[in-house]
N, C-alpha and C. Protein backbone atom coordinates (compact mmCIF):
# COMPACT_ATOMS: atom_id res chain seq x y z
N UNK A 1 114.53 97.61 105.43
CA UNK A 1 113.83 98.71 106.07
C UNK A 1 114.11 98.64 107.57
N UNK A 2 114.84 99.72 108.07
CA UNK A 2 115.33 99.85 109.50
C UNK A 2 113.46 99.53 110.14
N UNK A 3 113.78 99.91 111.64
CA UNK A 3 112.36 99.85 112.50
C UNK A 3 111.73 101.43 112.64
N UNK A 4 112.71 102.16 112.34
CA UNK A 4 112.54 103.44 112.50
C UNK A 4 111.43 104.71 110.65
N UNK A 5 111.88 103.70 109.98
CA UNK A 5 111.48 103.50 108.53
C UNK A 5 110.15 102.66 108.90
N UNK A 6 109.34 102.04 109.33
CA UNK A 6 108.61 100.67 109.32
C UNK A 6 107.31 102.06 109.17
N UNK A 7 106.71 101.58 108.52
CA UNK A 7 105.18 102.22 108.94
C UNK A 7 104.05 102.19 110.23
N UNK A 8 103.93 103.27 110.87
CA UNK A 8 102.69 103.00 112.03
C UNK A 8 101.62 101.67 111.80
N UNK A 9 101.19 101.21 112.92
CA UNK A 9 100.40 100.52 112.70
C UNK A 9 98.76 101.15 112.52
N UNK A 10 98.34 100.11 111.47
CA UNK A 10 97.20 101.02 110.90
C UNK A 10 96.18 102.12 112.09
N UNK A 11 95.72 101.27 113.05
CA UNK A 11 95.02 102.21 114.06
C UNK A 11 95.66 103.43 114.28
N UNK A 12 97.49 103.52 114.71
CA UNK A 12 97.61 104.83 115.27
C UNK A 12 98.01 105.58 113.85
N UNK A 13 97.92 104.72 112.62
CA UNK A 13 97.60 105.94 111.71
C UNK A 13 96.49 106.58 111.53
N UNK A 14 95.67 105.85 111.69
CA UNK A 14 94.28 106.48 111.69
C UNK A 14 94.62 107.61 112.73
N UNK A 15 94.82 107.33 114.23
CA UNK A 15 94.40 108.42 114.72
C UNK A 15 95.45 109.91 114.98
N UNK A 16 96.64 109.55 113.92
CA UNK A 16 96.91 110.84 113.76
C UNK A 16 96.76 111.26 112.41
N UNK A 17 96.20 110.79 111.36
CA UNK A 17 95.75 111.17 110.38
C UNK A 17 94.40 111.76 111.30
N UNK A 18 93.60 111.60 111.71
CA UNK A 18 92.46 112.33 112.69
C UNK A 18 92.91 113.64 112.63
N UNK A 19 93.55 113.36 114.04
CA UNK A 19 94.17 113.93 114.91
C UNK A 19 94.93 115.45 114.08
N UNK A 20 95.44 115.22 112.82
CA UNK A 20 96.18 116.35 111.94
C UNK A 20 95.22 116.80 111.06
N UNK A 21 94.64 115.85 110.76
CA UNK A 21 92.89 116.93 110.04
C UNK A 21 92.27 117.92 111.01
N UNK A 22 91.74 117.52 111.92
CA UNK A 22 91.11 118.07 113.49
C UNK A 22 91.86 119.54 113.37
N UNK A 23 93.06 119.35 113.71
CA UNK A 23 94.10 120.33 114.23
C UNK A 23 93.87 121.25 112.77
N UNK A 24 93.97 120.93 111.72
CA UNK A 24 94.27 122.06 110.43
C UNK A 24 92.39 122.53 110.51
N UNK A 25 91.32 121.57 110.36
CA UNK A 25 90.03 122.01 110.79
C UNK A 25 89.84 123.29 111.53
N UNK A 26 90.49 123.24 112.46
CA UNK A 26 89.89 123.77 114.05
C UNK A 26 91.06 125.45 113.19
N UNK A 27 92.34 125.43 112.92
CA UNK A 27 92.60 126.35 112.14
C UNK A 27 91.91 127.55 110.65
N UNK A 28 91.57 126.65 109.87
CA UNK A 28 90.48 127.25 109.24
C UNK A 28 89.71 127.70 110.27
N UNK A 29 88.55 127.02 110.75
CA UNK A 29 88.00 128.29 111.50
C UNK A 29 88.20 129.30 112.59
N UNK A 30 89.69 129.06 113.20
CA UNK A 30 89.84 130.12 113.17
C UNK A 30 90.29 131.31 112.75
N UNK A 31 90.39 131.12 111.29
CA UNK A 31 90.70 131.95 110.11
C UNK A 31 89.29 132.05 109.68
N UNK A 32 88.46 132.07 109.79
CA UNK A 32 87.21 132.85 109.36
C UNK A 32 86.59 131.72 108.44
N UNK A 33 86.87 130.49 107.87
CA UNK A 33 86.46 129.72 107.33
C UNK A 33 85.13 128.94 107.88
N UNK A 34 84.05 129.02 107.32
CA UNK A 34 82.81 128.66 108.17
C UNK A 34 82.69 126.85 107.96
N UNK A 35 82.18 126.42 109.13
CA UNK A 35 82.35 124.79 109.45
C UNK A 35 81.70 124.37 107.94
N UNK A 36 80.99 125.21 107.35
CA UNK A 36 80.21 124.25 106.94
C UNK A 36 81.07 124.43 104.97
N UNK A 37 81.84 125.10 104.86
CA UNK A 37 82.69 125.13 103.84
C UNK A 37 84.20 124.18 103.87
N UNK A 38 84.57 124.26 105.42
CA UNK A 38 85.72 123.31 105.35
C UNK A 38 84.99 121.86 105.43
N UNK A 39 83.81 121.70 106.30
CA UNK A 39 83.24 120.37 105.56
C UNK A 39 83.07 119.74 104.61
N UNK A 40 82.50 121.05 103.41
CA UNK A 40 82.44 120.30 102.42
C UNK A 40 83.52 120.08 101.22
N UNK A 41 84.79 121.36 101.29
CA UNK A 41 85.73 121.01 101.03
C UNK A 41 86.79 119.96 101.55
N UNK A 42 86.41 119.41 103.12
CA UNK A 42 87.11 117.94 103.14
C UNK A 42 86.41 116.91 102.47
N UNK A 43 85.28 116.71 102.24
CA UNK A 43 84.78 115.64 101.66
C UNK A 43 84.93 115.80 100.29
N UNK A 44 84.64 116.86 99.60
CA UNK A 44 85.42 116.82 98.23
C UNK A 44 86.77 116.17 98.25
N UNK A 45 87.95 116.55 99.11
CA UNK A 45 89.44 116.15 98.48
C UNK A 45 88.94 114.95 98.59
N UNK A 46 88.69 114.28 100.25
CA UNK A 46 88.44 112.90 100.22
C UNK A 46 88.24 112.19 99.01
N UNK A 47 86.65 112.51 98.73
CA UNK A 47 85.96 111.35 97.63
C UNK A 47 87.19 111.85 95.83
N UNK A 48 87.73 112.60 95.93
CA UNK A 48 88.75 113.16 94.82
C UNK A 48 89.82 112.20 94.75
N UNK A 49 90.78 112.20 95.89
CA UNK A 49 91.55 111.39 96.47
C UNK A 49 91.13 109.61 96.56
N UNK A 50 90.03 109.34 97.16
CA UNK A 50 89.79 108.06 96.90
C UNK A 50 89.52 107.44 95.77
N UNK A 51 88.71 108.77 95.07
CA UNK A 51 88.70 107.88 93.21
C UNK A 51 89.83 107.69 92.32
N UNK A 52 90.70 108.53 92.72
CA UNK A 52 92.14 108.46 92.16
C UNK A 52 92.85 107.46 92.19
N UNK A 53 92.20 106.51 93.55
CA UNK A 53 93.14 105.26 94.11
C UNK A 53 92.43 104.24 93.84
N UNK A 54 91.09 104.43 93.96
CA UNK A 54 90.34 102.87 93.54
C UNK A 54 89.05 103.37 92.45
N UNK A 55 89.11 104.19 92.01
CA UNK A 55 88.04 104.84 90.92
C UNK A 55 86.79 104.60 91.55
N UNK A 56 85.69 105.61 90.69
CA UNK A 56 84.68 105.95 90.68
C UNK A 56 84.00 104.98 90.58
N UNK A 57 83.56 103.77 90.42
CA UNK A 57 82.49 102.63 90.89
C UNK A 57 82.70 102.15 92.53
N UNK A 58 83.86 101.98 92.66
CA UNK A 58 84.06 101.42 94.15
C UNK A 58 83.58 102.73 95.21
N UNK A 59 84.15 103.62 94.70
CA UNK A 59 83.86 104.75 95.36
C UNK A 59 82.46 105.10 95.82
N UNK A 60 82.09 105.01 94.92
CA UNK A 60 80.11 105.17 94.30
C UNK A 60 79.73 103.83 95.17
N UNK A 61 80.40 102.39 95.25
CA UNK A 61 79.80 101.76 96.03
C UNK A 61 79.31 102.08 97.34
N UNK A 62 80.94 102.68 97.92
CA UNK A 62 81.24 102.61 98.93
C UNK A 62 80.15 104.33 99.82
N UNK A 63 79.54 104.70 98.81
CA UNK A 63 78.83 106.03 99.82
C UNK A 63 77.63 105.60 99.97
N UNK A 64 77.79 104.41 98.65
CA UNK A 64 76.06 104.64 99.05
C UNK A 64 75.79 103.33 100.00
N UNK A 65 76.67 103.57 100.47
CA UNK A 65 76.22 102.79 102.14
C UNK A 65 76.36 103.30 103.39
N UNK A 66 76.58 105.02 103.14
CA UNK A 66 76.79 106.06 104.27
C UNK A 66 75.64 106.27 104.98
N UNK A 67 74.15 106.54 104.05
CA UNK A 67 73.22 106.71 104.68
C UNK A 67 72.90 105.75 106.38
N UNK A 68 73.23 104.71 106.19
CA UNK A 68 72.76 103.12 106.90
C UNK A 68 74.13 103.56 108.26
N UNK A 69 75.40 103.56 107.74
CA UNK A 69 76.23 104.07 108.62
C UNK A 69 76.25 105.42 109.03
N UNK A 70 75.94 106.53 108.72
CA UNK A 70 75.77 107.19 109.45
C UNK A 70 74.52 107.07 110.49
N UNK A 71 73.19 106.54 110.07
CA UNK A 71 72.33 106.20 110.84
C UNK A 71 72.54 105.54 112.10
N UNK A 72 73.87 104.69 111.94
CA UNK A 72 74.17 103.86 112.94
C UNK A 72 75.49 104.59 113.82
N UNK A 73 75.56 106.13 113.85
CA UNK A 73 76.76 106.12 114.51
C UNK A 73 77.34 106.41 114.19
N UNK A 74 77.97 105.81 112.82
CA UNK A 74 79.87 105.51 112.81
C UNK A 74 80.71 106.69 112.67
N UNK A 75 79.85 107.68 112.38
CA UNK A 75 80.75 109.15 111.82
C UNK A 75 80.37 109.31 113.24
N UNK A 76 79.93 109.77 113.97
CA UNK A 76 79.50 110.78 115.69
C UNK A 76 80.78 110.65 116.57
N UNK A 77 81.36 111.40 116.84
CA UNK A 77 82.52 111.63 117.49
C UNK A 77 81.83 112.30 119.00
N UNK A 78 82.00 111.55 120.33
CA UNK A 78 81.92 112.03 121.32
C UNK A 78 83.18 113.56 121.51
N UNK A 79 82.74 114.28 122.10
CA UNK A 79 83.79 115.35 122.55
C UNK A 79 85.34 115.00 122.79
N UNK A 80 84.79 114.14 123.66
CA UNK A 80 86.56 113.78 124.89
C UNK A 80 87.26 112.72 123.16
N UNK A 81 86.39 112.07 122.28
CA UNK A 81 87.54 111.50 121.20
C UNK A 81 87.89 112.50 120.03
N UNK A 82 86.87 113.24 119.42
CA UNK A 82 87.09 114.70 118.93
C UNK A 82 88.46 115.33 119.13
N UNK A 83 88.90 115.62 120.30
CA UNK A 83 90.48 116.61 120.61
C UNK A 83 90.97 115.93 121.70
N UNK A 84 91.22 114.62 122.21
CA UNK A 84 91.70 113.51 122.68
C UNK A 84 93.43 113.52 121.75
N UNK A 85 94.21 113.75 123.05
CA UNK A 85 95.83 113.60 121.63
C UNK A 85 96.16 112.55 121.83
C-alpha cells in the first residue's frame, strides 16, 4: 500500500466525515427539508448502518448510554466547531 493509498488518521476522519455530513445537512435545508426530518433521517441511517456492522445488542448497548452523554455535553457543538473547515 503506497502512502498515498494509506488511510487518514482516525481524528481527521472523523472530522471530514463531520465536516461532509454538515455540508449535505446544511443542503437539505436549503432544499426545503425541515431540521427536524433530516435529523431524524440521519439517525435512522446511522443506528441502520451501525447494526449492520456490529448488530442490534451492541447497538442497543451503546444508546442506552446517550441519555448520561448527552447530559454531559458530548453531542453540543459550539458554532465556530459546527462549520470550522
Amino acid at each position: 500500500m503506497s502512502e498515498e493509498d494509506a488511510p487518514l488518521p482516525e481524528d481527521e476522519q472523523k472530522q471530514l466525515a463531520l465536516r461532509i455530513i454538515l455540508e449535505a445537512w446544511e443542503d437539505a435545508l436549503s432544499q426545503g427539508v425541515s431540521a427536524e426530518m433530516v435529523a431524524s433521517s440521519a439517525i435512522f441511517a446511522a443506528l441502520t448502518d451501525m447494526i449492520e456492522h456490529y448488530g442490534e445488542e451492541p447497538v442497543a448497548e451503546m444508546v442506552a448510554e446517550w441519555p448520561d452523554r448527552i447530559r454531559n455535553s458530548e453531542f453540543t457543538l459550539s458554532q465556530d466547531e459546527q462549520f470550522s473547515s
